[in-house]
Protein backbone atom coordinates (compact mmCIF):
# COMPACT_ATOMS: atom_id res chain seq x y z
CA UNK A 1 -32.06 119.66 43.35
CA UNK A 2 -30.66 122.12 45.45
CA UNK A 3 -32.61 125.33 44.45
CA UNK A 4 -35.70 123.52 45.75
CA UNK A 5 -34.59 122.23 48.83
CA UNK A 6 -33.36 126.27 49.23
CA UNK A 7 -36.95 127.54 48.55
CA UNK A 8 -38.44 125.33 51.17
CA UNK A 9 -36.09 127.14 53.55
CA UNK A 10 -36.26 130.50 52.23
CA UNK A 11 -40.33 130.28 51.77
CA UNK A 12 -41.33 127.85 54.26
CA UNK A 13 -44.41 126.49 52.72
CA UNK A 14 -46.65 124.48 53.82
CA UNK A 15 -47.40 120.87 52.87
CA UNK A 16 -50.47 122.06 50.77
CA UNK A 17 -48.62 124.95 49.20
CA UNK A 18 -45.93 122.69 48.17
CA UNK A 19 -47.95 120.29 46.39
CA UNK A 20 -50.12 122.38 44.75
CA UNK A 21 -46.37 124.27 43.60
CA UNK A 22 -45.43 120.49 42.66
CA UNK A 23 -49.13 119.88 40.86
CA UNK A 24 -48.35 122.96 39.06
CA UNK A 25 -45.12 122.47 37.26
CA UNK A 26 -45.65 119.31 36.53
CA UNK A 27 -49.00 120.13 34.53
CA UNK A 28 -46.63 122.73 32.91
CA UNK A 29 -44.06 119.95 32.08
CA UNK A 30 -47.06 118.58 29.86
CA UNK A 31 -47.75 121.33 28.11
CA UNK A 32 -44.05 121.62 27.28
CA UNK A 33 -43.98 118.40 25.76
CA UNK A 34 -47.29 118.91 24.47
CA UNK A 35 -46.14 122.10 22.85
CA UNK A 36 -43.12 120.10 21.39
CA UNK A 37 -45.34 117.75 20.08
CA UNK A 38 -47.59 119.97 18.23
CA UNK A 39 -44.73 121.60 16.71
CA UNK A 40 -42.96 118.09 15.89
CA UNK A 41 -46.20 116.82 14.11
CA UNK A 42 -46.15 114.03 16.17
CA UNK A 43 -49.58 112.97 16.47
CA UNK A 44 -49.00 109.93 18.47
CA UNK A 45 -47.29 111.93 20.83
CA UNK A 46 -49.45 114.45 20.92
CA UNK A 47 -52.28 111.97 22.20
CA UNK A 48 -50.18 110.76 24.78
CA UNK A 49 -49.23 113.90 26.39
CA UNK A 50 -53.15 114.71 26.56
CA UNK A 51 -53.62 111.78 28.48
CA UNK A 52 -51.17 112.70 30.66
CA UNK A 53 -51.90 116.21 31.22
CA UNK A 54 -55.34 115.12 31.92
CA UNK A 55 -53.51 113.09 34.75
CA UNK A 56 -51.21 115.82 35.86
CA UNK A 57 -54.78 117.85 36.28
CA UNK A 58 -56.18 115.48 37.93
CA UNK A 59 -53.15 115.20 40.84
CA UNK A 60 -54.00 118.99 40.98
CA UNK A 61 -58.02 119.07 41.52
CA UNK A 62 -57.32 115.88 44.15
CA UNK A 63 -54.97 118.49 46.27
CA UNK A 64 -57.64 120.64 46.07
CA UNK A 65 -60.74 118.12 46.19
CA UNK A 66 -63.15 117.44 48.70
CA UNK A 67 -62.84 114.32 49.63
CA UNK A 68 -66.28 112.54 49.90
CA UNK A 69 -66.51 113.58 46.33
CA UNK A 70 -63.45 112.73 45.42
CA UNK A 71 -63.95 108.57 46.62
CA UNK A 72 -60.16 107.43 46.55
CA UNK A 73 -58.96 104.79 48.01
CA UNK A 74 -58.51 105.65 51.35
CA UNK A 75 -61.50 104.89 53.70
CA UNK A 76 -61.02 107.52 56.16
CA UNK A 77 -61.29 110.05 53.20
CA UNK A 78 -65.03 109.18 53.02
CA UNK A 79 -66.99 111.28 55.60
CA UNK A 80 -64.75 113.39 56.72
CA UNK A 81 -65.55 117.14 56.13
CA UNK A 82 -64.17 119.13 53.18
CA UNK A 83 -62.20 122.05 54.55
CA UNK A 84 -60.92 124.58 51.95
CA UNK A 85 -56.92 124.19 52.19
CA UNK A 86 -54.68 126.66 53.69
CA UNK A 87 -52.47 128.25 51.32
CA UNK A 88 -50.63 131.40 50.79
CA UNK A 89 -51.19 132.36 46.50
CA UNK A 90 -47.77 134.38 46.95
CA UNK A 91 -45.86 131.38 48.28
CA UNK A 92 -47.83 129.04 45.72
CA UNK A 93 -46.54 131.00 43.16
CA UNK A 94 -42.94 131.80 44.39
CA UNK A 95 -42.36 128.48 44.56
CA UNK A 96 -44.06 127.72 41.02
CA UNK A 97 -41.59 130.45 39.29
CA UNK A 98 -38.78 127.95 40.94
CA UNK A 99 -40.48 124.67 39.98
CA UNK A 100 -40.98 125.85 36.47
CA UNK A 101 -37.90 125.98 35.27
CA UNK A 102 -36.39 122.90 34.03
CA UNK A 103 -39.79 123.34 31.94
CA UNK A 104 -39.83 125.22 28.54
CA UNK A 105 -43.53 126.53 29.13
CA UNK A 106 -42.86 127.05 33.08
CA UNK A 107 -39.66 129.25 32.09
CA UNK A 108 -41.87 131.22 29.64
CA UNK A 109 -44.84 131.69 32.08
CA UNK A 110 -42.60 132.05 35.36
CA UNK A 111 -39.41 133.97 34.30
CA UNK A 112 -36.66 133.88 37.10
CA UNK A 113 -37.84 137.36 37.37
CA UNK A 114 -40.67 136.94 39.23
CA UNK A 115 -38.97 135.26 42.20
CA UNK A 116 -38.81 137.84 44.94
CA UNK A 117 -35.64 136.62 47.11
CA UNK A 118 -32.59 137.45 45.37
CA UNK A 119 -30.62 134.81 46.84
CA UNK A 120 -33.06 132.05 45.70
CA UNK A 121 -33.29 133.66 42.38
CA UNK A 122 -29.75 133.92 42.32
CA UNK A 123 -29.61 130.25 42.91
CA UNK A 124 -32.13 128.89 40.04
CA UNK A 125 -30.64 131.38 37.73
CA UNK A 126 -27.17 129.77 38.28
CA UNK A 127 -28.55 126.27 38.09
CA UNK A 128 -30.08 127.11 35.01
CA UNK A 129 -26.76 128.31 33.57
CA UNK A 130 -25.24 125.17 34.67
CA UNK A 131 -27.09 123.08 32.18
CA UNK A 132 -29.46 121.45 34.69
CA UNK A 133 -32.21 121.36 32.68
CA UNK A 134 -32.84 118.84 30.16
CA UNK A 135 -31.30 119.15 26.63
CA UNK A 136 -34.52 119.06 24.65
CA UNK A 137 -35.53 121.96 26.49
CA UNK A 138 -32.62 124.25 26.52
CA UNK A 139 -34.19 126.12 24.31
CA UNK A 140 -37.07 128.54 25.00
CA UNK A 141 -40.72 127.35 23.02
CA UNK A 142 -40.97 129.66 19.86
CA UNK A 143 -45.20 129.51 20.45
CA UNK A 144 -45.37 132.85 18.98
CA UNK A 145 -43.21 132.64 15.83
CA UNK A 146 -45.43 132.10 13.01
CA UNK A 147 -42.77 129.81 10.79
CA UNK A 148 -42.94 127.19 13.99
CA UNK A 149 -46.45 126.09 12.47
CA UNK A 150 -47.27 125.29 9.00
CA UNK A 151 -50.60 126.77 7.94
């Protein structure tokens, strides 16, 4: 994808910062299928995508674990002291607001608005326009239209 290979020269994160950006959206690409399953009525679906948002949570607290609690499965994790990572909140969420949006939630939560170089904004708008994003999610969640859930 282009727009993120641009935001990794425009903001110049580090390799924390990105994955936490990358930890992010993808917990947000949950929730948008989550959300679409809750308003499908599609209880078996719904199930699933708890499962794998507690996953996609889980990726996130390991970026941001220490790792002799943590007990993965690499042996030179264990002992090693837990130092809290480096990372830059307004580069985090820069590149979130870019990451977000081939996701209906992320687009919602992280409107192209709130990325601060024009010419990266520029780019994920246009990318956005050009039908990049997956079908199903073309359209923007209606979570706050009443009619979208039965009573």
């Amino acid at each position: 994808m282009y727009t993120t290979e641009l935001a990794a020269k425009t903001l110049e994160p580090t390799a924390v910062e990105d994955q936490l950006a990358e930890d992010y959206a993808s917990v947000l690409d949950v929730v948008s299928r989550l959300e679409q399953a809750l308003r499908d009525g599609a209880w078996r679906g719904v199930r699933d995508e708890l499962d794998q948002l507690v996953s996609a949570a889980e990726d996130m607290w390991s970026t941001l674990s220490d790792p002799d609690l943590d007990q993965g499965d690499d042996p030179s994790d264990v002992g090693r002291p837990f130092m809290t990572p480096t990372a830059d909140a307004a580069t985090v969420h820069q590149l979130i607001a870019v990451y977000a949006q081939p996701h209906a939630v992320g687009r919602m939560l992280y409107p192209t608005s709130l990325i601060a170089d024009p010419h990266l904004r520029g780019a994920v708008e246009n990318e956005s326009l050009q039908g990049s994003r997956p079908a199903e999610e073309a359209e923007a969640p209606r979570l706050l239209e009443p009619a979208a859930y039965p009573v």
